[in-house]
C-alpha atoms as a PDB file:
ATOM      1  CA  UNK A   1     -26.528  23.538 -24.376  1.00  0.00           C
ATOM      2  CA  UNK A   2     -24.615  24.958 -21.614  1.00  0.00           C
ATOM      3  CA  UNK A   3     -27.055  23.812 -19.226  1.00  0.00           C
ATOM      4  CA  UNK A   4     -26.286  20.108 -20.610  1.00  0.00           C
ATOM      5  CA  UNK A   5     -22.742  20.264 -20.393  1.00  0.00           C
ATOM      6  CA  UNK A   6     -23.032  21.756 -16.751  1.00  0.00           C
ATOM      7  CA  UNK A   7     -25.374  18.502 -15.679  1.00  0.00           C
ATOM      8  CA  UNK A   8     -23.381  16.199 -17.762  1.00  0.00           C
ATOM      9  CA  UNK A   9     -19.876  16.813 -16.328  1.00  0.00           C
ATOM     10  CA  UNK A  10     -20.841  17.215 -12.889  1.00  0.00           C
ATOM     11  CA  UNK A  11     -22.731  13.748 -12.918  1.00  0.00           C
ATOM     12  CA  UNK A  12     -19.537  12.274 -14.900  1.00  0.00           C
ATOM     13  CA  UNK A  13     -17.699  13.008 -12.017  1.00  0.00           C
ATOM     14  CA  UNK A  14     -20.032  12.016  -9.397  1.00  0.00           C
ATOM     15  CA  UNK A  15     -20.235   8.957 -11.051  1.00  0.00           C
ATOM     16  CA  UNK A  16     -16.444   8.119 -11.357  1.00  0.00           C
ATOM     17  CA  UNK A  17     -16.206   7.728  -7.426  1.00  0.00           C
ATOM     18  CA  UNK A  18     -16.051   4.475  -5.542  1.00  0.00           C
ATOM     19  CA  UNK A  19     -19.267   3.323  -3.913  1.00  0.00           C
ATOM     20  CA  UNK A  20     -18.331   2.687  -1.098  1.00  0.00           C
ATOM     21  CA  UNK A  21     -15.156   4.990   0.977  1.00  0.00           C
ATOM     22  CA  UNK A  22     -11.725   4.227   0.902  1.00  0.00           C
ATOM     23  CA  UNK A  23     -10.882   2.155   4.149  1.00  0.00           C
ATOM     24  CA  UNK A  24     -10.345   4.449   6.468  1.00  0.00           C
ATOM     25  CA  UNK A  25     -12.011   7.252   5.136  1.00  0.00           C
ATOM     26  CA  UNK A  26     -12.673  10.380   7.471  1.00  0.00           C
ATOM     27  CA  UNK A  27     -14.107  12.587   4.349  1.00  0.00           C
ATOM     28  CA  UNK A  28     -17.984  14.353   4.765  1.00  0.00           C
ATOM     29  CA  UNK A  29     -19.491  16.297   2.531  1.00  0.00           C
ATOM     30  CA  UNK A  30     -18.371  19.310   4.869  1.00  0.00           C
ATOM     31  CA  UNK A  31     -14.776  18.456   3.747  1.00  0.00           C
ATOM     32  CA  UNK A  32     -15.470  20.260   0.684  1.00  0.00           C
ATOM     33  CA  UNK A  33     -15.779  18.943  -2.920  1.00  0.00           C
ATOM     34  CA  UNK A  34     -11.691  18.535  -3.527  1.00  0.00           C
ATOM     35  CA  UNK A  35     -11.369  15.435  -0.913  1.00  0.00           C
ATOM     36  CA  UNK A  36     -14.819  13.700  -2.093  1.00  0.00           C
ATOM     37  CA  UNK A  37     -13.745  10.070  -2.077  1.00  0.00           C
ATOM     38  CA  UNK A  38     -17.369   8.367  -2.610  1.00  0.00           C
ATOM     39  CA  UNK A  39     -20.450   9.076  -4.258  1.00  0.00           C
ATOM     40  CA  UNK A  40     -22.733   9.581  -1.398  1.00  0.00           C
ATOM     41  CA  UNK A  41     -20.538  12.678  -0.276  1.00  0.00           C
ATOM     42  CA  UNK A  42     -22.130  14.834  -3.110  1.00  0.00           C
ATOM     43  CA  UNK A  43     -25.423  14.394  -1.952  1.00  0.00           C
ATOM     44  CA  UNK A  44     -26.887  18.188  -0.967  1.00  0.00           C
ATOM     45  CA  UNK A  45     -24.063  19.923  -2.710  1.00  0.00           C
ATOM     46  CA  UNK A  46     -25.062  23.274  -4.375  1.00  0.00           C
ATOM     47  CA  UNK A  47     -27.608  23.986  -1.537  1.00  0.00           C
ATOM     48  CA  UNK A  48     -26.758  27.782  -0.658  1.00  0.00           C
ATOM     49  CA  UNK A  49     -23.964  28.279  -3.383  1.00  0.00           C
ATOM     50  CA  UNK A  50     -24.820  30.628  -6.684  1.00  0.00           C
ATOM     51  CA  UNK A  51     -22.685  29.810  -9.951  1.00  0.00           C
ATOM     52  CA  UNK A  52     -20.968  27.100 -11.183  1.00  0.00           C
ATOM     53  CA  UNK A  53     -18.044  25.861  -9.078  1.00  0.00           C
ATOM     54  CA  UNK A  54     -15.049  24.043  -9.902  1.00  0.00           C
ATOM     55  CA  UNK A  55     -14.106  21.271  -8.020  1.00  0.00           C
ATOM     56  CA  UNK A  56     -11.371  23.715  -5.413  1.00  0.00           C
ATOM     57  CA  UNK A  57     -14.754  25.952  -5.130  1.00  0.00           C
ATOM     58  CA  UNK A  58     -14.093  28.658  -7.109  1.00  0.00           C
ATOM     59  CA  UNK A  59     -16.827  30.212  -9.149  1.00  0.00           C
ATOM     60  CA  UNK A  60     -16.145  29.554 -13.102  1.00  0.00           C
ATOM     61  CA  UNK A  61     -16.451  33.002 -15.011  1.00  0.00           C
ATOM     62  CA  UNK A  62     -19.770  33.285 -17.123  1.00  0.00           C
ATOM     63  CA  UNK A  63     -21.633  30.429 -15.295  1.00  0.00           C
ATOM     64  CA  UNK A  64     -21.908  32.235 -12.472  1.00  0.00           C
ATOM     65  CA  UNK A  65     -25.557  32.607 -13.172  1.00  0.00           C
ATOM     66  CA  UNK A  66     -26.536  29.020 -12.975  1.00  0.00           C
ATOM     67  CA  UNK A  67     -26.950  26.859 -10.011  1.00  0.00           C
ATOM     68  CA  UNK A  68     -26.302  23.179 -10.005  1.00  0.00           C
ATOM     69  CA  UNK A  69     -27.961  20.463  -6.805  1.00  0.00           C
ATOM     70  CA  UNK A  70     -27.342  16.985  -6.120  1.00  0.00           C
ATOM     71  CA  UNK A  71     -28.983  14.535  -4.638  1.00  0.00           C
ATOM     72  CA  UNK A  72     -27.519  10.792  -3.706  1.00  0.00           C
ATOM     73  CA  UNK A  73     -29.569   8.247  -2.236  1.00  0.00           C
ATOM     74  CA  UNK A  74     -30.139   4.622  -1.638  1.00  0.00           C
ATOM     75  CA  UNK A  75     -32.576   2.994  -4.305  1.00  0.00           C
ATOM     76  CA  UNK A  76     -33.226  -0.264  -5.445  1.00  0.00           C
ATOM     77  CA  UNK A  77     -32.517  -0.654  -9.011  1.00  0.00           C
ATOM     78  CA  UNK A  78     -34.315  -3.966 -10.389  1.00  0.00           C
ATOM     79  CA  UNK A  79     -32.524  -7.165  -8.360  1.00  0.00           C
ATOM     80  CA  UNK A  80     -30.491  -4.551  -6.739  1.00  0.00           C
ATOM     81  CA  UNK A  81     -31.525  -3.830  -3.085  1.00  0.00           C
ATOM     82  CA  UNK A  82     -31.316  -0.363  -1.966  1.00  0.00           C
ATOM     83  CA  UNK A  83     -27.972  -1.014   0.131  1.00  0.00           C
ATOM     84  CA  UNK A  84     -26.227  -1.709  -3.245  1.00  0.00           C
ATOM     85  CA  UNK A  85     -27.454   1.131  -5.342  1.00  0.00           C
ATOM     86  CA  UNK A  86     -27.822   4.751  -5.139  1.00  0.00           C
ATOM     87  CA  UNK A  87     -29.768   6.853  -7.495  1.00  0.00           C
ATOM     88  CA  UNK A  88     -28.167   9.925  -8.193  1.00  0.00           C
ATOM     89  CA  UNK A  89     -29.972  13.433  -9.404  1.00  0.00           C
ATOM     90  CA  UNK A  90     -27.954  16.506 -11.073  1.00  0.00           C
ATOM     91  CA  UNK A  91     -30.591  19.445 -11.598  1.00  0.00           C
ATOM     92  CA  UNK A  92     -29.210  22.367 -13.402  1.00  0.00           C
ATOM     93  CA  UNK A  93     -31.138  25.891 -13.440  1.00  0.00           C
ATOM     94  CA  UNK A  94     -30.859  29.265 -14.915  1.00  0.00           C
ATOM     95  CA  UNK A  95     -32.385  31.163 -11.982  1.00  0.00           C
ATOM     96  CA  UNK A  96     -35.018  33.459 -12.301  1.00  0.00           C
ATOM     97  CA  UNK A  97     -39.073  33.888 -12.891  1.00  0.00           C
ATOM     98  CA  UNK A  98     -38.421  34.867 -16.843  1.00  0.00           C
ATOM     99  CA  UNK A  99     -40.631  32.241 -18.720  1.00  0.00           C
ATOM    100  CA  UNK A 100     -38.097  32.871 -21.498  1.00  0.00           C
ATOM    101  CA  UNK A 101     -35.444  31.144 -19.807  1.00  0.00           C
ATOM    102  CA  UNK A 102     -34.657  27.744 -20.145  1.00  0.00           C
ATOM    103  CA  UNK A 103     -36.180  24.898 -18.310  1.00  0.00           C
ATOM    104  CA  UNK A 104     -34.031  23.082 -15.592  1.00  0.00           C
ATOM    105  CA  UNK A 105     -32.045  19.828 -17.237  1.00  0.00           C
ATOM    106  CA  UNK A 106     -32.438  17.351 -14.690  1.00  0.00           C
ATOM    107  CA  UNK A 107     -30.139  14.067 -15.124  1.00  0.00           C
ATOM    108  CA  UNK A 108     -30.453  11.120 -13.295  1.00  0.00           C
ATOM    109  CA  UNK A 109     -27.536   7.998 -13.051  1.00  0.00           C
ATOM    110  CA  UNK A 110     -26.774   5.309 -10.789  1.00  0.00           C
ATOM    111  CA  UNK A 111     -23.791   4.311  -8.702  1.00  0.00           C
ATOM    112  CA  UNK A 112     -24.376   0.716  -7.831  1.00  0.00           C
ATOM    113  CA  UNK A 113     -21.852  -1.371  -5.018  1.00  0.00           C
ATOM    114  CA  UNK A 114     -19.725  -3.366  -7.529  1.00  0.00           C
ATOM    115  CA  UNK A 115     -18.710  -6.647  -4.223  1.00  0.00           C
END
């Protein structure tokens, strides 16, 4: 269950973003997770970080075993072309070899161009 709610509030908030950046936009993914102004900035975050982050960075206290990645890319969704649609993929794990663990909760949504 805590895996869930991980996966489902991190893609809840990918998912709220625009798009497409705010004109004049200057924001990477380097810029860190606070000044995210677009979808397609979250794709690779969680490579190289261990526990659960809030969105300032910090590690949340008793997730800090879990690990969370996104990935954002261009997709075509039906009649949608790829330029107007990105597929979006929150995978949540418990690390570790331990079949007793849980499996990863992968979650996938789309973000398509709304003009």
């Amino acid at each position: 269950q805590q895996m869930q709610a991980i996966a489902d509030n991190m893609m809840e908030e990918i998912l709220m973003k625009p798009f497409a950046p705010p004109e004049g936009s200057t924001v990477t993914a380097a810029s860190g997770r606070v000044n995210y102004d677009q979808v397609s900035n979250y794709d690779g975050y969680g490579q190289g970080l261990t526990g659960i982050r809030d969105v300032e960075g910090n590690v949340i206290p008793g997730l800090e075993r879990y690990t969370v990645l996104v990935s954002v890319k261009p997709a075509a969704l039906g009649n949608i072309p790829s330029k107007d649609a990105l597929r979006v993929i929150v995978t949540v794990t418990a690390p570790g070899a331990d079949p007793n663990l849980p499996q990863p909760i992968v979650l996938t949504g789309w973000r398509t161009n709304p003009s």
